[in-house]
Protein backbone atom coordinates (compact mmCIF):
# COMPACT_ATOMS: atom_id res chain seq x y z
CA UNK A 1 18.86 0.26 34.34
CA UNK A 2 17.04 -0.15 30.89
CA UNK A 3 14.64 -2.32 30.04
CA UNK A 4 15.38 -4.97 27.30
CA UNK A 5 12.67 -6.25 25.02
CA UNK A 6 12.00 -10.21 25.92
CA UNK A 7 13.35 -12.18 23.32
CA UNK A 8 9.74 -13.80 23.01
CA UNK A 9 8.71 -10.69 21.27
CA UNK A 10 7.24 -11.58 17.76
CA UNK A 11 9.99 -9.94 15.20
CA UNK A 12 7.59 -7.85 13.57
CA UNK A 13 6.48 -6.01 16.86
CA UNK A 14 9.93 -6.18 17.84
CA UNK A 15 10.30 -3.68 14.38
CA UNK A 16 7.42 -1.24 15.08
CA UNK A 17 8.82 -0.73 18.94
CA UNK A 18 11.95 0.14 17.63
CA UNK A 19 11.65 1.96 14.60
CA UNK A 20 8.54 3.65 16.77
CA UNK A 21 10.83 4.52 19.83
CA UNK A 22 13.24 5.63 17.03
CA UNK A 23 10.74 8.46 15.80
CA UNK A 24 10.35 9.75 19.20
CA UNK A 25 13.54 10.90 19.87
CA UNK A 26 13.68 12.09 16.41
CA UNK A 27 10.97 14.37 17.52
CA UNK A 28 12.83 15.24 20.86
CA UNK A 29 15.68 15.89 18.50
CA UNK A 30 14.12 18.46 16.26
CA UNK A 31 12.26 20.04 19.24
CA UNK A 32 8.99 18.52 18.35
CA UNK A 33 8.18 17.78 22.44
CA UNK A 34 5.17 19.42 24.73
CA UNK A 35 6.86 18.65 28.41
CA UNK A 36 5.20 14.80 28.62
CA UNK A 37 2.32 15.20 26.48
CA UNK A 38 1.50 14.40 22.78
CA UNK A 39 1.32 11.01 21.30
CA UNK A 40 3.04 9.08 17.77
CA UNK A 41 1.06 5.61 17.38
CA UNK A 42 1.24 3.24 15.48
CA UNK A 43 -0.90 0.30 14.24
CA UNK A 44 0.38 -3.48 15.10
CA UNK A 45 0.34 -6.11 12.11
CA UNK A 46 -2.13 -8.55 11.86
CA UNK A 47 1.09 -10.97 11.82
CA UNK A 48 1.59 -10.17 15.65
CA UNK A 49 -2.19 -9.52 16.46
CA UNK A 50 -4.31 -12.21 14.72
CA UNK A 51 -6.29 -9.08 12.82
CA UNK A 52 -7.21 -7.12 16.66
CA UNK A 53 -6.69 -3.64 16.74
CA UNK A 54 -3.68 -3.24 19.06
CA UNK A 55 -1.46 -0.12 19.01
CA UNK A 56 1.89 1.48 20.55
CA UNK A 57 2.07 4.41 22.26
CA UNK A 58 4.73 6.23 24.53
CA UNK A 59 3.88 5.66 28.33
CA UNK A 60 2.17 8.79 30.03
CA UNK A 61 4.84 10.70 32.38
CA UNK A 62 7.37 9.83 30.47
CA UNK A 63 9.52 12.45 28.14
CA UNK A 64 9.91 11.82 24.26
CA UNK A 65 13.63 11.46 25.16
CA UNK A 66 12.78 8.35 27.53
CA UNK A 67 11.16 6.21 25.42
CA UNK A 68 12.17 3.03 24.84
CA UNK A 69 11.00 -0.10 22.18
CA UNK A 70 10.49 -1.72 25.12
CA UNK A 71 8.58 1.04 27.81
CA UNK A 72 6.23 1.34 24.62
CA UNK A 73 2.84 0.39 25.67
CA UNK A 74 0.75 -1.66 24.17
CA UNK A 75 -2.85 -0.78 24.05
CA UNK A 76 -6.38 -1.82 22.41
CA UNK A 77 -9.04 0.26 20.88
CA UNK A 78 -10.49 1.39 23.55
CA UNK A 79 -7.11 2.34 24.98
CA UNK A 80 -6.81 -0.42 27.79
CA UNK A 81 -3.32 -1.36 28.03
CA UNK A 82 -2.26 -4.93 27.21
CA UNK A 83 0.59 -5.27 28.90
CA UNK A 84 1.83 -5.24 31.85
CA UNK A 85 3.88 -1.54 31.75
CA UNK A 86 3.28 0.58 34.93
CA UNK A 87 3.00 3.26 33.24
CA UNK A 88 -0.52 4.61 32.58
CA UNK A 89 -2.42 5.43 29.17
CA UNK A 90 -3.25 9.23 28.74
CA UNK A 91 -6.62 9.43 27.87
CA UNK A 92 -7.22 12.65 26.21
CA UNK A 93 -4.08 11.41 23.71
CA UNK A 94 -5.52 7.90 22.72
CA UNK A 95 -8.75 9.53 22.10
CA UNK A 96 -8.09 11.19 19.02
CA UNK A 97 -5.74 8.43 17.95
CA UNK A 98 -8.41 5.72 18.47
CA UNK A 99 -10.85 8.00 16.58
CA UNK A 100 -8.63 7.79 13.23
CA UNK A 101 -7.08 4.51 13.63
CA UNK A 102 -10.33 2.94 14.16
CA UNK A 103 -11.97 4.76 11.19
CA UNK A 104 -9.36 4.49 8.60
CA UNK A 105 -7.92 0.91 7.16
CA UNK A 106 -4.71 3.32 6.50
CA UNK A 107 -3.60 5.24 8.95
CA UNK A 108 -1.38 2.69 10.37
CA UNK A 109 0.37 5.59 12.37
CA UNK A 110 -0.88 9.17 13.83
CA UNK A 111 1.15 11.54 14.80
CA UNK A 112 0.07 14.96 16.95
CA UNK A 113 2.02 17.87 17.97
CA UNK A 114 1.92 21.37 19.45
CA UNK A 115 4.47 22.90 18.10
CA UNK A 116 4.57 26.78 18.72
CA UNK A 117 4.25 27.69 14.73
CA UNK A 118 1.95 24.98 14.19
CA UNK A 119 -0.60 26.46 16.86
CA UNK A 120 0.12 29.64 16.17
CA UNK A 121 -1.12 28.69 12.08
CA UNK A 122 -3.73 27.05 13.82
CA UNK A 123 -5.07 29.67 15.55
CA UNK A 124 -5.45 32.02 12.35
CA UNK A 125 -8.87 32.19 11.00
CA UNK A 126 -6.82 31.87 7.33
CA UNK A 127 -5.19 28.46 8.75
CA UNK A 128 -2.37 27.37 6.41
CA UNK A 129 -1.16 30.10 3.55
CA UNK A 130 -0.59 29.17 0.22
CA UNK A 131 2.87 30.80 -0.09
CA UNK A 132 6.09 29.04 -0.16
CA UNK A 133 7.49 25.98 -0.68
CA UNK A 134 6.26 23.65 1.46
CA UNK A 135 2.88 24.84 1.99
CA UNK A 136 2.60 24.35 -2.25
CA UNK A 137 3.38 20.79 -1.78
CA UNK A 138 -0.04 20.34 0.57
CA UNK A 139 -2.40 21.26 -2.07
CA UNK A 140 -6.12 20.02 -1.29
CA UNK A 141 -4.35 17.51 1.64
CA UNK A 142 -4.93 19.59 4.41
CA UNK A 143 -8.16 19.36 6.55
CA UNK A 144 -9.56 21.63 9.75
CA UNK A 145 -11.38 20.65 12.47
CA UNK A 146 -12.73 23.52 14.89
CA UNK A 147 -11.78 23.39 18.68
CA UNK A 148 -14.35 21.61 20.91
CA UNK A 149 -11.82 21.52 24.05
CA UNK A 150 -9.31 18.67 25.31
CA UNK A 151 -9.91 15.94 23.21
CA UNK A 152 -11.31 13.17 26.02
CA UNK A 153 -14.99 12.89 24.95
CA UNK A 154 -15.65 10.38 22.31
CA UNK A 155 -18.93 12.63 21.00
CA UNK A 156 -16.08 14.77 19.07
CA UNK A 157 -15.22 11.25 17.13
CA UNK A 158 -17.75 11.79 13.97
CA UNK A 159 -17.29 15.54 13.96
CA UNK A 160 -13.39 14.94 13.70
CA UNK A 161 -13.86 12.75 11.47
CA UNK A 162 -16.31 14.17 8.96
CA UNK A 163 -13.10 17.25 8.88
CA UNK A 164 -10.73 15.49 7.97
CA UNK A 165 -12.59 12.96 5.10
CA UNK A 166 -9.74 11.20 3.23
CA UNK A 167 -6.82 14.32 3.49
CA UNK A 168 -3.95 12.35 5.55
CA UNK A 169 -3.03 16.31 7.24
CA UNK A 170 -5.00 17.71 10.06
CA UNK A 171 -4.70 21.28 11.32
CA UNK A 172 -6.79 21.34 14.83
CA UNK A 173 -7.92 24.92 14.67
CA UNK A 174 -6.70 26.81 18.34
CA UNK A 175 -4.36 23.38 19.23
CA UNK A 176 -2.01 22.21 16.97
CA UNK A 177 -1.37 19.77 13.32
CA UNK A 178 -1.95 16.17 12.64
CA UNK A 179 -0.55 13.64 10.27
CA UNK A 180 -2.10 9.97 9.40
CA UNK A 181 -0.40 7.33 6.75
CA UNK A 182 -0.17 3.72 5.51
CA UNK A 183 3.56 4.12 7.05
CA UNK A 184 5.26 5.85 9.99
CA UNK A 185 8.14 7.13 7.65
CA UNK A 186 5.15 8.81 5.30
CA UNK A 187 3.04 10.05 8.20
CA UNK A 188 6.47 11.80 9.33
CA UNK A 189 7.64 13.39 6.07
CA UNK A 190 4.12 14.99 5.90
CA UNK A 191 3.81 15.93 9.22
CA UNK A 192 7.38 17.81 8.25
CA UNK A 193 6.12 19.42 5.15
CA UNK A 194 3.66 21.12 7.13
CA UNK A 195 5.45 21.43 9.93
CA UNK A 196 7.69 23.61 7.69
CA UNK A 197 5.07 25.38 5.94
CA UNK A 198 4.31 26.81 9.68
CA UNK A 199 7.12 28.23 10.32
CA UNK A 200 7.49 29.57 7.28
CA UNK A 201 4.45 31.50 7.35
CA UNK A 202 5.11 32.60 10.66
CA UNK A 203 8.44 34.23 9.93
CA UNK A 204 6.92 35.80 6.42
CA UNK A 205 4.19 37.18 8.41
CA UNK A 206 6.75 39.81 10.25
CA UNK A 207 7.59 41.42 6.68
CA UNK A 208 4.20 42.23 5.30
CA UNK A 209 1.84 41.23 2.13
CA UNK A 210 3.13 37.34 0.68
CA UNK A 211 3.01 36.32 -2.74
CA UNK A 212 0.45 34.12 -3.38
CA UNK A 213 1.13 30.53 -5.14
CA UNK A 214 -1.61 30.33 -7.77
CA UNK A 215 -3.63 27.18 -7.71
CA UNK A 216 -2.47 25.57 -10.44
CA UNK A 217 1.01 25.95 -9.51
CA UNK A 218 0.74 24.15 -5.97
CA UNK A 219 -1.59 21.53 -7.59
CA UNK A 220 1.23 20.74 -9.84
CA UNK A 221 4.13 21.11 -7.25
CA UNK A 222 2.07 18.58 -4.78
CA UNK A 223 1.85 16.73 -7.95
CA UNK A 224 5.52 16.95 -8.43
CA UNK A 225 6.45 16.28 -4.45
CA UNK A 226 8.63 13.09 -5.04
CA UNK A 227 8.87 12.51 -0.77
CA UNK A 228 5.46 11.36 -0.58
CA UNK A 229 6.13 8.81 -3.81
CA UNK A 230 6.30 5.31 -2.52
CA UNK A 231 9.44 4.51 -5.80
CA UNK A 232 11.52 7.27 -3.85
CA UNK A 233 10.79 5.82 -0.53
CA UNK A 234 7.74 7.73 0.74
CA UNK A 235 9.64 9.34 3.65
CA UNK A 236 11.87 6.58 4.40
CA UNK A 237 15.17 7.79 3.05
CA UNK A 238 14.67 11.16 4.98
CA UNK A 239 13.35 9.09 8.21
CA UNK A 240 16.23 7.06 7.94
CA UNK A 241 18.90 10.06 7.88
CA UNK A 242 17.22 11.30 10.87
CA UNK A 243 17.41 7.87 12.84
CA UNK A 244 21.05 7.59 11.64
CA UNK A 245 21.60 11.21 13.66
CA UNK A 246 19.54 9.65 16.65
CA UNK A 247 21.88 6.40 16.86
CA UNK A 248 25.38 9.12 17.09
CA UNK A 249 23.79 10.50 20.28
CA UNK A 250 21.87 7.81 21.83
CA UNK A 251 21.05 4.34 20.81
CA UNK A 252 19.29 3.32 24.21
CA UNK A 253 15.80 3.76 22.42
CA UNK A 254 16.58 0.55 20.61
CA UNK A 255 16.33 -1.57 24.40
């Protein structure tokens, strides 16, 4: 039987669980899923916390397609839970998320994936190529950050973050990509963009030499990339279309 969040729930956690839960079966949806593993978190307001640091993130064992607003797990910096879910806190996820949450007053919600394209772009010593579409919408906002291993050891923290400075895309050279942003619906429609930019280059790669976008063009189409503009929605309108598919399959998330 599903869980049903307690009614005692303050309304605007009661929001982030579910819109939250919501993005992780978008991700099952569109394929986005490692088996149990990978993490989306997100950032609790200081409305529900009293200004702590607490955060959501999906329960370890559990697939994207389980998760519930109310199996989400509530956890602190340090990535003790604070709640009581029986479901444990995978370390080597909350690690990284900690690292940028804690660092950045914006990143209200990290997202992480391994994605077969997005590895396989990651493990290129070119990274990301600047030749299509998407990839001309990313000018100067994608970082790198060489492997080190599985990301449990909180040495890697300044390194990571030194990489990525103030660029809200991450490509983890040899593992996979990263998104950060003020909302989930931004962090989502970036992670996307790049997303797409992978597998782009990965099925351009089979047919030889690629044109090259010139500098000035992708500097002016990133400039010109009205999804990431908060008076078109910043990723909510496209977030929203995807939730609306969600809800014709499934609405348990929602409990």
């Amino acid at each position: 039987m599903t869980a049903i969040l307690k009614p005692t729930v303050h309304p605007d956690e009661r929001k982030a669980r579910v819109e939250l839960a919501a993005c992780y079966r978008v991700f099952a949806m569109l394929g986005w899923t490692e088996m149990i593993y990978n993490h989306i978190t997100v950032r609790l307001p200081d409305s529900v916390t009293g200004g702590q640091k607490q955060f959501l993130i999906n329960p370890f064992g559990l697939h994207y397609s389980e998760v519930t607003a109310s199996n989400l797990l509530k956890v602190d910096l340090a990535g003790q839970k604070l709640d009581d879910s029986p479901w444990p806190v995978n370390p080597a996820g909350f690690t990284l998320h900690a690292a940028i949450h804690g660092a950045l007053p914006d990143a209200h919600c990290v997202m992480h994936t391994h994605t077969t394209s997005g590895i396989a772009v990651a493990c290129t010593e070119g990274g990301l190529a600047q030749n299509n579409f998407y990839s001309a919408q990313l000018d100067e906002l994608v970082a790198y950050h060489d492997f080190e291993g599985i990301t449990i050891h909180a040495d890697e923290t300044p390194r990571l973050l030194h990489s990525m400075g103030n660029r809200p895309l991450l490509i983890l050279r040899n593992h996979g990509l990263l998104a950060w942003a003020p909302t989930l619906p931004l962090a989502f429609v970036r992670l996307w963009t790049l997303q797409r930019a992978c597998d782009i280059q990965v099925a351009q790669a089979a047919l030889g030499p690629a044109i090259t976008v010139p500098k000035a063009v992708a500097k002016k189409t990133t400039y010109d990339s009205f999804q990431f503009d908060a008076q078109f929605g910043a990723g909510q309108d496209v977030f929203d279309a995807l939730v609306r598919q969600v809800d014709r399959i499934d609405e348990n998330y929602k409990n």
